[in-house]
Protein backbone atom coordinates (compact mmCIF):
# COMPACT_ATOMS: atom_id res chain seq x y z
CA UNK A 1 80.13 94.70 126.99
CA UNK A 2 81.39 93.50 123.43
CA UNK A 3 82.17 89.85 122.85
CA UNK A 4 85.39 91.06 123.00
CA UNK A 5 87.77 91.45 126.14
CA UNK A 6 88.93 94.89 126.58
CA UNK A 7 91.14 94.25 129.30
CA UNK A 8 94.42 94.60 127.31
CA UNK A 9 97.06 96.52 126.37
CA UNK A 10 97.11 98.49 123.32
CA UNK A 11 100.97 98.01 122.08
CA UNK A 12 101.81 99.97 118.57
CA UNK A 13 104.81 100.32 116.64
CA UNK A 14 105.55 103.79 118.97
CA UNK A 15 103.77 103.20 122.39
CA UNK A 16 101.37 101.52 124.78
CA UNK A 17 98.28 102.27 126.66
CA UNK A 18 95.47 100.96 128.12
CA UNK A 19 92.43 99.97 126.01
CA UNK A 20 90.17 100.92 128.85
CA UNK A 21 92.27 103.88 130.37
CA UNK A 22 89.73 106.42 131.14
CA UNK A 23 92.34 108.95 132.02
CA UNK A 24 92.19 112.90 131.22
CA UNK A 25 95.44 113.30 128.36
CA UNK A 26 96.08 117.09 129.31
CA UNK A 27 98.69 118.99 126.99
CA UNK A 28 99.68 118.16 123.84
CA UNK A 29 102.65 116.02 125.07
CA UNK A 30 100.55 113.36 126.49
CA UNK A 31 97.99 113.83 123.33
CA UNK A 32 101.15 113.26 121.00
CA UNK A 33 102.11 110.55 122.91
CA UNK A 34 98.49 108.55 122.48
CA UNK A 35 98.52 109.53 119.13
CA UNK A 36 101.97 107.38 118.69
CA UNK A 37 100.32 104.88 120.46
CA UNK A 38 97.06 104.45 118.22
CA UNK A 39 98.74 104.94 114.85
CA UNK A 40 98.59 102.16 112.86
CA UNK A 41 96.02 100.87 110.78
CA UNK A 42 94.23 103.93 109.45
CA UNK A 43 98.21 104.98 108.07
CA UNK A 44 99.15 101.53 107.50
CA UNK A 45 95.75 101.23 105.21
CA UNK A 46 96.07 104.29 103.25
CA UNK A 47 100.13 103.68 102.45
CA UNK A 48 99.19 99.93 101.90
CA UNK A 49 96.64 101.53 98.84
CA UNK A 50 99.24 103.14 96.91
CA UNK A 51 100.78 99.52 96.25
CA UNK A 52 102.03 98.14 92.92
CA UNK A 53 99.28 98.63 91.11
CA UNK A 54 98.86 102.53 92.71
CA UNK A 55 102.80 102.92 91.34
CA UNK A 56 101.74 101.75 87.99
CA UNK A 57 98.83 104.19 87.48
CA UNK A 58 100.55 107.23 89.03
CA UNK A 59 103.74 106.57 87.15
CA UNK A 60 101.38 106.03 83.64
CA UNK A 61 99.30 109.31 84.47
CA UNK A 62 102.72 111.56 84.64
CA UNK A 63 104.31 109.83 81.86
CA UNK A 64 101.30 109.71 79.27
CA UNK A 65 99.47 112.49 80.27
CA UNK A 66 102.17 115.24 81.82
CA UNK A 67 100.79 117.42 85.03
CA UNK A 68 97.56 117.62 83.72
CA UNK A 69 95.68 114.92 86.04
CA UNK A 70 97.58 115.77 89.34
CA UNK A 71 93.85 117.75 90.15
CA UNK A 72 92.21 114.59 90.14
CA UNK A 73 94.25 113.86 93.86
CA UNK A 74 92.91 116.77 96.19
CA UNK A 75 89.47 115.19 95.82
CA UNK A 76 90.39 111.66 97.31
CA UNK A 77 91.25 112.88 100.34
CA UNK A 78 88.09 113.32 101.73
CA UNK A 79 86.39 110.09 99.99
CA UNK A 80 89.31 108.31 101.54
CA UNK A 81 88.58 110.08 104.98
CA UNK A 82 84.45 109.52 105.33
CA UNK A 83 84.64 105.62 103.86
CA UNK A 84 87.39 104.57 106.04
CA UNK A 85 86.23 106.52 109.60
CA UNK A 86 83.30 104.54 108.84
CA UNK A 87 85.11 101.35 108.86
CA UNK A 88 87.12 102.63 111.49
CA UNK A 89 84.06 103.40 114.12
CA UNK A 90 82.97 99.36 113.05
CA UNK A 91 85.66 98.40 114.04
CA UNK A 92 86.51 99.88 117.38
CA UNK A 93 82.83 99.63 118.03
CA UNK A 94 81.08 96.10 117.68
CA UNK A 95 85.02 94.61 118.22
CA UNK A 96 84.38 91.87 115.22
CA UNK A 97 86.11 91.89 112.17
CA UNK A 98 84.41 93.19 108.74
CA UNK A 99 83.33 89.43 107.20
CA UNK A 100 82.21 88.54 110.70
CA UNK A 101 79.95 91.23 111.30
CA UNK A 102 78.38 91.26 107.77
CA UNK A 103 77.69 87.79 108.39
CA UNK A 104 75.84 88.16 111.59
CA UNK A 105 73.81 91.34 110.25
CA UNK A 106 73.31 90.43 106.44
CA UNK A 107 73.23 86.22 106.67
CA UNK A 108 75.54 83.51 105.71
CA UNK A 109 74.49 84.15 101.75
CA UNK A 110 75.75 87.65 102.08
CA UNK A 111 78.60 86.58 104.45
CA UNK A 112 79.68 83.98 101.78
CA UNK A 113 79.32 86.10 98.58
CA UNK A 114 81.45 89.05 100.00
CA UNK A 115 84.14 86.84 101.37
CA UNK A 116 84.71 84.29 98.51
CA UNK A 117 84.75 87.64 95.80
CA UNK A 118 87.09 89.36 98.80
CA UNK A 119 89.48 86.39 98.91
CA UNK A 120 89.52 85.86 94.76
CA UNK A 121 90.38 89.71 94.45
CA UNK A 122 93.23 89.90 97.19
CA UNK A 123 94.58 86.82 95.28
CA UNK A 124 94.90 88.17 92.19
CA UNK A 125 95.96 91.30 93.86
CA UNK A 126 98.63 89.70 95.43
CA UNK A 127 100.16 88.27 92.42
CA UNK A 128 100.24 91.88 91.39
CA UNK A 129 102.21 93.08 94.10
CA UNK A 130 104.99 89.93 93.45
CA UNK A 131 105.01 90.93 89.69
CA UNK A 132 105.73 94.64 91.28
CA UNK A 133 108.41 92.80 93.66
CA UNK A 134 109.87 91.32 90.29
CA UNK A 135 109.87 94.34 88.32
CA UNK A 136 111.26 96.66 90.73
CA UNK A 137 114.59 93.73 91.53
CA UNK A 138 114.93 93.37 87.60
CA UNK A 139 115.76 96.86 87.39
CA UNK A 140 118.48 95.87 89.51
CA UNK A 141 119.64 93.04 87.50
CA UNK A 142 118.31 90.25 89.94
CA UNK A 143 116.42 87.34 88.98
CA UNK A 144 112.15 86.99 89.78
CA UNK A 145 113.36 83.34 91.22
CA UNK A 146 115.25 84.72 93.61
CA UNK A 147 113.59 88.04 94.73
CA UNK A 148 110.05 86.49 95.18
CA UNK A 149 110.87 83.72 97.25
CA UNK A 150 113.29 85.86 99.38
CA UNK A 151 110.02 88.44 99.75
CA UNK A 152 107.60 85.55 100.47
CA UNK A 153 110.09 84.28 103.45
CA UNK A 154 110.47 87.62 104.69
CA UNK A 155 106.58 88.44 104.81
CA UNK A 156 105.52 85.43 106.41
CA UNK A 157 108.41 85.47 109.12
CA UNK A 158 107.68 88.81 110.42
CA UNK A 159 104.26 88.43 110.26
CA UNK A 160 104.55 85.04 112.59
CA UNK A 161 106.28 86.45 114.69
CA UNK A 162 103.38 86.16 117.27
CA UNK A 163 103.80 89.96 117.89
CA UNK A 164 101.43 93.05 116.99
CA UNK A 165 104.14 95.57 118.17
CA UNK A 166 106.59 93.44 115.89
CA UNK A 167 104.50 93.54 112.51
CA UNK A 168 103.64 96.94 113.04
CA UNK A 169 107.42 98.75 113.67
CA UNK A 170 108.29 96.28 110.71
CA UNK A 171 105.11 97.83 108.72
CA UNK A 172 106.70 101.47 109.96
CA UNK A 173 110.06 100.82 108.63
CA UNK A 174 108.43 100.51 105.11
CA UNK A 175 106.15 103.71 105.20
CA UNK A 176 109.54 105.36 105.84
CA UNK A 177 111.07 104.35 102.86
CA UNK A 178 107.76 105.85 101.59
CA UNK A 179 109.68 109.53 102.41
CA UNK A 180 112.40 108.01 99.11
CA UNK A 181 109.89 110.07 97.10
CA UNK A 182 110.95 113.66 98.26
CA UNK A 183 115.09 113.39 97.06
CA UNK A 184 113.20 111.46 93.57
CA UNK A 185 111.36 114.67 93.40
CA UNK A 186 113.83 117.07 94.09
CA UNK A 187 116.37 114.73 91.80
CA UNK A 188 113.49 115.31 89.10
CA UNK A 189 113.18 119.03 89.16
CA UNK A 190 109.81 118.92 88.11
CA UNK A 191 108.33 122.59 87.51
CA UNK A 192 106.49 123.58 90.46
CA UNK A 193 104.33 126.44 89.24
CA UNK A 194 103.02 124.07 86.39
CA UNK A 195 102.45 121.24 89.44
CA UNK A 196 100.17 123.65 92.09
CA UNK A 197 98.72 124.62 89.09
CA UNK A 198 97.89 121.92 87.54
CA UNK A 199 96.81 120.34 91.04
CA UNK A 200 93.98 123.41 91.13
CA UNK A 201 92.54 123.79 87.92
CA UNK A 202 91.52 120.40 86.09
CA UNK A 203 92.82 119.46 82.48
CA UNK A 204 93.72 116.63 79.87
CA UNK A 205 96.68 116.92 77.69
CA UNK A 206 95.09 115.72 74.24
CA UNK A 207 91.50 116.50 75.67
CA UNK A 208 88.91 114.02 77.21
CA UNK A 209 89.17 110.84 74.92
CA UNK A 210 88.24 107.41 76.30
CA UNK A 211 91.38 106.65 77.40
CA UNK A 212 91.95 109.51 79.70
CA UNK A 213 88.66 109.21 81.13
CA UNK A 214 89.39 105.59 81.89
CA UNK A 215 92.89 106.70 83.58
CA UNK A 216 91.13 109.15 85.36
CA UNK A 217 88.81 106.58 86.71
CA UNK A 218 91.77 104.46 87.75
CA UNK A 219 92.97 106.87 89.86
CA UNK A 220 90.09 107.63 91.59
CA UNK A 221 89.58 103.26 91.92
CA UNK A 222 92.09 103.14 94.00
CA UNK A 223 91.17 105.43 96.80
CA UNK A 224 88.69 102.95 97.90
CA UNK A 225 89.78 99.27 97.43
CA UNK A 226 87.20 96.74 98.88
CA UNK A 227 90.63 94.95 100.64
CA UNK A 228 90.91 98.02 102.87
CA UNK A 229 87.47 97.36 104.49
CA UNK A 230 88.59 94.37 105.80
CA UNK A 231 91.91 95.27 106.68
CA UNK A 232 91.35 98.57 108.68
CA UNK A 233 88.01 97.13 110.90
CA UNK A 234 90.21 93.58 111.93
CA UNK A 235 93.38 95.77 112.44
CA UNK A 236 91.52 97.94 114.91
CA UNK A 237 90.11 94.93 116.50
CA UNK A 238 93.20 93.01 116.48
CA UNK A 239 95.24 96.19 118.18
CA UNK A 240 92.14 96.04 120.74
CA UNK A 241 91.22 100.10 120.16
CA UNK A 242 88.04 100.88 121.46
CA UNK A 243 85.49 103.62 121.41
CA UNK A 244 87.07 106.13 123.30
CA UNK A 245 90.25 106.11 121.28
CA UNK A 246 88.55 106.76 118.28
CA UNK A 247 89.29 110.17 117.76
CA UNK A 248 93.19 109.29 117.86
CA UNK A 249 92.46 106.64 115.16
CA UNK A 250 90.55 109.41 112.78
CA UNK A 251 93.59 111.41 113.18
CA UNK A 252 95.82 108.15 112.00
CA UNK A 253 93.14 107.60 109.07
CA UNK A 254 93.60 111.36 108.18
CA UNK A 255 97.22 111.30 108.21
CA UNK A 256 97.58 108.44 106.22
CA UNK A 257 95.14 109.61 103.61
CA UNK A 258 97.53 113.30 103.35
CA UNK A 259 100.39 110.93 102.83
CA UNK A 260 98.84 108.77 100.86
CA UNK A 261 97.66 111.91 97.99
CA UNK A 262 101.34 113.73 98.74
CA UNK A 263 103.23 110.60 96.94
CA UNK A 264 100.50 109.61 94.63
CA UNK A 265 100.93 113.40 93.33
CA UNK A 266 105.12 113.14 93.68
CA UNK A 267 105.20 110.00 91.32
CA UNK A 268 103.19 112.06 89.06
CA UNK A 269 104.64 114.71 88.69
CA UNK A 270 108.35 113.16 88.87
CA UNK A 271 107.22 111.14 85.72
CA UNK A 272 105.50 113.79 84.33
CA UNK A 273 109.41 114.67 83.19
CA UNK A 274 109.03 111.31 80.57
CA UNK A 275 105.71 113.16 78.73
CA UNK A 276 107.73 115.41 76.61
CA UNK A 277 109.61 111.70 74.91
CA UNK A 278 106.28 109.99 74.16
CA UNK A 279 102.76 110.60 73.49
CA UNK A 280 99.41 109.43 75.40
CA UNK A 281 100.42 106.20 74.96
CA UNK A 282 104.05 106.27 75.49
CA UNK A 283 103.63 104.13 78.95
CA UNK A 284 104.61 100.05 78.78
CA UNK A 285 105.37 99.27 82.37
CA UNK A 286 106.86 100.39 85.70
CA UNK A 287 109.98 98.72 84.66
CA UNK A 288 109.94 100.81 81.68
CA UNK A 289 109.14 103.91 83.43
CA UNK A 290 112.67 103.26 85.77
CA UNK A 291 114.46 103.18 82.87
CA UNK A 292 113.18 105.87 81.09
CA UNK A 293 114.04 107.90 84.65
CA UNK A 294 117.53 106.75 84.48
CA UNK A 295 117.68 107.51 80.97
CA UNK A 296 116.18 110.66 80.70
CA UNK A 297 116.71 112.36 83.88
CA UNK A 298 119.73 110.53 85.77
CA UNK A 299 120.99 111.43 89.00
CA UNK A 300 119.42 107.76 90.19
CA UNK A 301 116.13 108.67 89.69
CA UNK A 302 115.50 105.30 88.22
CA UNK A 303 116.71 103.44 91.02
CA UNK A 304 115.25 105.58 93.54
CA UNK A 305 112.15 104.98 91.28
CA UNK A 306 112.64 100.69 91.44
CA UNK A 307 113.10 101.06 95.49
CA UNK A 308 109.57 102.63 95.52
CA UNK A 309 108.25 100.32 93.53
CA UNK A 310 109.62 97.62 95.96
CA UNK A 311 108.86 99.02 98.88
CA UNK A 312 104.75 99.67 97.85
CA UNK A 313 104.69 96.17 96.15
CA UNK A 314 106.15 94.60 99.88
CA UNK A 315 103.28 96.78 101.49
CA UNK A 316 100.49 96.21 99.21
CA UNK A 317 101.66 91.82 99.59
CA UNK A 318 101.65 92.48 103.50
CA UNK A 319 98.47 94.19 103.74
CA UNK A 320 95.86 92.52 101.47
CA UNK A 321 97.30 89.04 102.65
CA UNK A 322 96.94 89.95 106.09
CA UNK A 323 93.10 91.35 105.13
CA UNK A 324 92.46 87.92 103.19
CA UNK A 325 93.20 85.79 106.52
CA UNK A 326 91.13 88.11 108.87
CA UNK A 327 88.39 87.51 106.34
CA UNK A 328 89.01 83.43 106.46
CA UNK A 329 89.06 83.89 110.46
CA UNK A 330 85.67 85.57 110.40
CA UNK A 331 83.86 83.04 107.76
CA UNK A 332 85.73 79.97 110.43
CA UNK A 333 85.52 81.52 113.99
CA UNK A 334 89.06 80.81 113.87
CA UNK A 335 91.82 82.61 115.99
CA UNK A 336 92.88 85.99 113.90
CA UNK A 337 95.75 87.51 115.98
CA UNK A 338 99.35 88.53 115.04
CA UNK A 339 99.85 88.19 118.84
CA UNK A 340 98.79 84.78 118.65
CA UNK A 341 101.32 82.27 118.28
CA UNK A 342 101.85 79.94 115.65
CA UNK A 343 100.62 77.11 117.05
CA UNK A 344 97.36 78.62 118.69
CA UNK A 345 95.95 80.25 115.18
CA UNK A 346 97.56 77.73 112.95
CA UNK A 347 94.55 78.53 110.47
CA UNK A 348 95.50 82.30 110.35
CA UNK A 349 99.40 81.76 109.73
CA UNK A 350 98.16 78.93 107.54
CA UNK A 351 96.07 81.00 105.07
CA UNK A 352 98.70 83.61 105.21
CA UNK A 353 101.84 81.65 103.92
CA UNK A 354 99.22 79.72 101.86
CA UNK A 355 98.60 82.79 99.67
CA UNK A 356 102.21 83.90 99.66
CA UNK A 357 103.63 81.11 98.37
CA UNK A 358 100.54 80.55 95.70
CA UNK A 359 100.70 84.39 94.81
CA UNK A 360 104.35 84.15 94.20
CA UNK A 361 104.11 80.89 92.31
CA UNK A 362 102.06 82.31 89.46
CA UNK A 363 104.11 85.59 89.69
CA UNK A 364 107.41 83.59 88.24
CA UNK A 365 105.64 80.79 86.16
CA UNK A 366 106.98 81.56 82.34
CA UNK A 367 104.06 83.03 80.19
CA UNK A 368 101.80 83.72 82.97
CA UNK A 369 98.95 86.02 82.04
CA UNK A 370 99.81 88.58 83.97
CA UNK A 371 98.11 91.48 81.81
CA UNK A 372 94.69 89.30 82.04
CA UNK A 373 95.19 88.93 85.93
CA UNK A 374 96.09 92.89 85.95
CA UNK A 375 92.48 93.97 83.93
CA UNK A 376 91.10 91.07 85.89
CA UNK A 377 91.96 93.16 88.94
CA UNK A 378 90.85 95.91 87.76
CA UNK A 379 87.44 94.63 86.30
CA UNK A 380 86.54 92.99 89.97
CA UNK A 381 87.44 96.44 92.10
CA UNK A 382 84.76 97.70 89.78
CA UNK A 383 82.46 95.11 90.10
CA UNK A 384 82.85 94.50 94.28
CA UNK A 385 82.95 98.35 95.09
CA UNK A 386 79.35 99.41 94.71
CA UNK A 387 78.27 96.68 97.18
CA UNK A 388 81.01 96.65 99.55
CA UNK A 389 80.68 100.46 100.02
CA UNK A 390 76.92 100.04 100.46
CA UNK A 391 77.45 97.84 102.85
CA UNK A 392 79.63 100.01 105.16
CA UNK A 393 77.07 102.75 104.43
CA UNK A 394 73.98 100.24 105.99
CA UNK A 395 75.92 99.12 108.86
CA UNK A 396 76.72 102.47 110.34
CA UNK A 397 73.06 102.75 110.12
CA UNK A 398 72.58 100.30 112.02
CA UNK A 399 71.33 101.06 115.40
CA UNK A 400 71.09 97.86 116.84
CA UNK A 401 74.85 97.35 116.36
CA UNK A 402 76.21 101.03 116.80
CA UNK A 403 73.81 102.39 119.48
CA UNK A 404 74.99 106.45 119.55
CA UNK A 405 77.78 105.54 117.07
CA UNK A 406 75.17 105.71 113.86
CA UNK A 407 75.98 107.59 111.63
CA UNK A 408 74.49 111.47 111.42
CA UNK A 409 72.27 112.54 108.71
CA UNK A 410 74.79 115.57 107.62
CA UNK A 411 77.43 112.24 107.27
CA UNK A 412 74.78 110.07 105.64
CA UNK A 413 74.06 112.85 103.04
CA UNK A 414 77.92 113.05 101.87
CA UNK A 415 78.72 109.73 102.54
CA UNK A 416 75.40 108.49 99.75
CA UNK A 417 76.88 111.02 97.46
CA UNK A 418 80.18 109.78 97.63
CA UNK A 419 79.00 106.00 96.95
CA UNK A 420 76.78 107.11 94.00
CA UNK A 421 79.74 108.56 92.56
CA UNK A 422 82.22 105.39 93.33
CA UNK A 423 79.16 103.17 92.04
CA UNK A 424 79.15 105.21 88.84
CA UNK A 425 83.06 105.42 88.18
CA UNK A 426 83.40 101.76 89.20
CA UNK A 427 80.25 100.89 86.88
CA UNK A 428 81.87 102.54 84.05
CA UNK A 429 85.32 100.96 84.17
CA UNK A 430 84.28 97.40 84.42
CA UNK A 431 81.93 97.79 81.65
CA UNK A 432 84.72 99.41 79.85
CA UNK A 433 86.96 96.22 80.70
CA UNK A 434 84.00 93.82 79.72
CA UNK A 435 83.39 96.15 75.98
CA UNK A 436 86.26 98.27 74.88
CA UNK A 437 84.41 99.62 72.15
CA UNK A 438 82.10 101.06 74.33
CA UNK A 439 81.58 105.13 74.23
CA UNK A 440 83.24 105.67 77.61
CA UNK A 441 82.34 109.44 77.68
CA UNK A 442 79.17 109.22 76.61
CA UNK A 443 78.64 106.26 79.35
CA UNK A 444 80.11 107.82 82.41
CA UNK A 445 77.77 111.16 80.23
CA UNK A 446 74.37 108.98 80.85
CA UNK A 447 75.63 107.70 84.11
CA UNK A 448 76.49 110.78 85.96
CA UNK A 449 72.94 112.49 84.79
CA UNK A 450 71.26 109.32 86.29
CA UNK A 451 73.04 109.59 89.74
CA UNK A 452 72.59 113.19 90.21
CA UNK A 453 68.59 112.69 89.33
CA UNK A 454 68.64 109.61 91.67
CA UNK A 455 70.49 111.62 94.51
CA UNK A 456 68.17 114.90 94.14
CA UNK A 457 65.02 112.72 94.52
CA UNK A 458 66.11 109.85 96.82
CA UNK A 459 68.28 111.48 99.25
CA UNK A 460 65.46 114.16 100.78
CA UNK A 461 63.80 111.09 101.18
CA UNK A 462 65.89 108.86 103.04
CA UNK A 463 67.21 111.45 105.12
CA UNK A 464 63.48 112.97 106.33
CA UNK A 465 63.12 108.64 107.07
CA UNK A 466 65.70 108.41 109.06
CA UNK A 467 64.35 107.93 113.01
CA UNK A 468 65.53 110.34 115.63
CA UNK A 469 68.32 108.65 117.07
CA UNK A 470 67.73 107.47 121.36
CA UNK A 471 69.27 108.72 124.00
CA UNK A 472 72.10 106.20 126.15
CA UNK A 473 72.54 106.44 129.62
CA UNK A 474 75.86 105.89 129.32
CA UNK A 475 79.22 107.95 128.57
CA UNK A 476 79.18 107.48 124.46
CA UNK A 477 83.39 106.36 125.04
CA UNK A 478 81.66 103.29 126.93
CA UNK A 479 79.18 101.79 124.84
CA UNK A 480 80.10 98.73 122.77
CA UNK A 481 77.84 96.37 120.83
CA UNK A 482 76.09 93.90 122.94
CA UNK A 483 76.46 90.44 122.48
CA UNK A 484 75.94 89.93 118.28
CA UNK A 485 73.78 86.78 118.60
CA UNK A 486 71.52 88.83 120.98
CA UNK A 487 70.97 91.85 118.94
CA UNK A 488 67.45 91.98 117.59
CA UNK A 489 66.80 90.85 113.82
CA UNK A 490 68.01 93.16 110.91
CA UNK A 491 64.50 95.08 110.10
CA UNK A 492 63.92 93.91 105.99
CA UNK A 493 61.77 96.75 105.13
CA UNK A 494 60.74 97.20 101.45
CA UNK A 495 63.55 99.69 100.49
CA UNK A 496 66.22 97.34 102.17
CA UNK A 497 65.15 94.38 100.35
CA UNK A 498 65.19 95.91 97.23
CA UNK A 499 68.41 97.45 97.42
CA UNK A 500 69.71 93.80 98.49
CA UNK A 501 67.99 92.26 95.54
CA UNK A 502 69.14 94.84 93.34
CA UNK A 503 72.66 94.33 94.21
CA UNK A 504 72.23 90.42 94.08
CA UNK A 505 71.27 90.94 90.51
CA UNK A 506 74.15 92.93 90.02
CA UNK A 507 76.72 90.78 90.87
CA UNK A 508 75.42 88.24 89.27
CA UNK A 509 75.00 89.53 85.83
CA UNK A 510 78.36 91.61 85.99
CA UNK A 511 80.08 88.35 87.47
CA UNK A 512 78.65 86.34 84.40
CA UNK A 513 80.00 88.84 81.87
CA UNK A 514 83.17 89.27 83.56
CA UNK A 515 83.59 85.61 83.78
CA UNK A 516 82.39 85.33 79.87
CA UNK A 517 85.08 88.03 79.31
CA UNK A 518 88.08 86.43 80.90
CA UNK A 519 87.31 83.07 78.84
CA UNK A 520 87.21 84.73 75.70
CA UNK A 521 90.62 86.57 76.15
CA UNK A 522 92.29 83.58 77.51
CA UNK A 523 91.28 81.52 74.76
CA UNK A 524 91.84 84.04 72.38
């Protein structure tokens, strides 16, 4: 058994079951009906993603660029699919949140490392998402120092609630405001033919200059933010789903990722109507891009435009707060439960409000440098992505800790592809950030040759490596991780070590640069 109860209820936002029922669901009523109970985390992730900062870069693709990059979309869906299942089957199998089981596995250095850089990033993150909460209000003539605070007491109070089911039909109200986008587009008229098209066969209005290419990485960036990781494995945990509902929660993570791509491509092409008044550079802010709606198209597309804006900042603040205090409760042992109450995981609710109130704090300070926490953001999801996805990649690998759950090699072959080509976008924008007068084409150029020579003569190799996987005596549905603290030693062969070294050196050079970066345009 995992160190984990599963003698509980699971209790979503539409239903309850079980965790342990073991009962046949015959016809698609009863399927639909687990399915409402299980949804949750896998949507709640994927909507969470296209927060302010998502807004920002789908509203400055339409506006600077047109139609042209709405191809780049169809291709996330299945990176966002095969990274998050992965987290996903963690999650519902070992029953320990993301930190937790990286520090059992990998060490306390590792455990340490990952969790300080995850709680830095969601900071700065979330001081995004209030400067998203105080754009979107000001388009509505109210005041930062009264729509923060307001936001901050509403976040923390449903999420103390000391109720799962609570949070989550709270969380569902917001992904339904989500649907706003559909009368925006229709208010829009956007030209469809040019939109399928454009979605289909790739382009660049102006051609491939740095600038594009660095948009286009953008988009892609924010498919697979390392704050999801954490969030999606402690959700499942926390909503006690285990093994044998997994299938219902690849079907959530599916869903959400369709949804997800649908209103990342709406925002595009509704602001894809603003391309014809400006040029590649026409884009200031999301503010700006409201009023530019209202100006230039009418019929309340601007406000409709602000209430998105709102609702994804109020998301993104919910989400990667809630995925910085799972990460605290698995670096402390400490309770990590929305159905705990207050006073029995006053370290969770603690770290939670904590960040809110900091967050929102240097959201409404006068002269905050907002643009250098934005590319700060931006800089770090480069620099944390290559070893948080290689991470996921290992543990799924791991046999001691996912018995018949490992991952196959058909999955290991497109899930190493997919990481070389994260590590290589993710590479190129924070070097970009760290030199802006680097040759961005030619870099991503050199890059890209490198991966596909490393990935033609490294992955035949690791794949013929992999051992043939044992057979359980058990129903598959059944098995959970043993006991962590009993599971045999992490087996350092050469390849392993280096990869760990390798990555080690990594973060600490980029960190160094990015750091010596920072300084120089703060003091600049």
């Amino acid at each position: 058994m995992s160190e984990k109860s599963t003698e509980h209820q699971i209790t979503g936002a539409f239903g309850t079951i079980g965790s342990h029922d073991a009962g046949a669901r015959r016809g698609a009523r009863a399927r639909l009906l687990t399915l409402l109970a299980i949804i949750g985390p896998g949507l709640l992730v994927m909507v969470g993603d296209n927060d302010a900062g998502g807004v920002s870069t789908y509203a400055q693709a339409g506006q600077n660029y047109g139609y042209t990059l709405l191809w780049t979309l169809p291709m996330l869906i299945p990176v966002l699919i095969i990274v998050q299942e992965m987290v996903a089957r963690l999650g519902a199998v070992t029953g320990v949140g993301h930190g937790r089981l990286i520090r059992e596995r990998f060490g306390r250095y590792w455990a340490n490392v990952s969790i300080s850089s995850i709680l830095f990033l969601n900071f700065l993150i979330i001081i995004t998402e209030f400067i998203g909460i105080s754009l979107s209000m000001e388009y509505f003539g109210v005041s930062p120092y009264w729509s923060v605070p307001v936001a901050v007491l509403l976040l923390f109070a449903v999420t103390a609630s000391g109720s799962f089911q609570r949070w989550e039909r709270f969380m569902m109200l917001f992904v339904a405001v989500n649907f706003f986008v559909v009368p925006l587009i229709v208010l829009a008229h956007p030209h469809y033919s040019s939109v399928f098209v454009h979605a289909a066969v790739p382009s660049i209005r102006g051609g491939a200059s740095s600038s594009a290419v660095l948009l286009i990485i953008s988009i892609i960036g924010t498919t697979v933010a390392p704050w999801q990781l954490y969030f999606q494995q402690s959700n499942i945990v926390d909503k006690k789903i285990t093994p044998r509902w997994l299938n219902y929660e690849r079907v959530d993570t599916i869903i959400g990722s369709v949804i997800v791509v649908i209103g990342a491509g709406a925002l595009i092409a509704t602001t894809a109507g603003l391309a014809q008044h400006g040029g590649t550079n026409a884009f200031t802010s999301a503010l700006g891009v409201a009023r530019g709606l209202n100006h230039y198209l009418g019929h309340g597309t601007g406000a409709l435009f602000a209430i998105l804006l709102l609702n994804a900042s109020i998301i993104g603040a919910a989400a990667v707060t809630l995925a910085s205090s799972y990460a605290l409760g698995d670096l402390s042992n400490s309770t990590q439960s929305l159905d705990a109450r207050f006073r029995d995981a006053k370290a969770f609710y603690g770290a939670f409000a904590g960040l809110l109130v900091v967050a929102g704090t240097v959201a409404v300070i006068p002269h905050a440098p907002l643009g250098l926490i934005t590319l700060a953001v931006q800089a770090i999801c480069g620099l944390m992505l290559p070893s948080t996805t290689i991470t996921v990649l290992l543990l799924c690998n791991d046999r001691e800790v996912m018995g018949p759950w490992t991952n196959p090699k058909w999955l290991n072959a497109i899930a190493v592809t997919i990481v070389a080509v994260l590590i290589v976008l993710s590479i190129t924008m924070m070097v970009s950030t760290l030199f802006p007068s680097v040759n961005v084409i030619g870099l991503l150029e050199a890059m890209a040759a490198a991966a596909v020579v490393g990935l033609a003569v490294g992955l035949p190799i690791g794949l013929r490596r992999l051992a043939t996987p044992p057979t359980y005596d058990v129903d598959r549905r059944d098995w959970r991780t043993p006991r962590l603290t009993l599971l045999a030693p992490v087996s350092m062969s050469r390849s392993r070590r280096w990869l760990m070294r390798g990555q080690s050196t990594y973060l600490l050079i980029a960190g160094t640069l990015l750091i010596v970066r920072i300084v120089q345009l703060a003091t600049s």
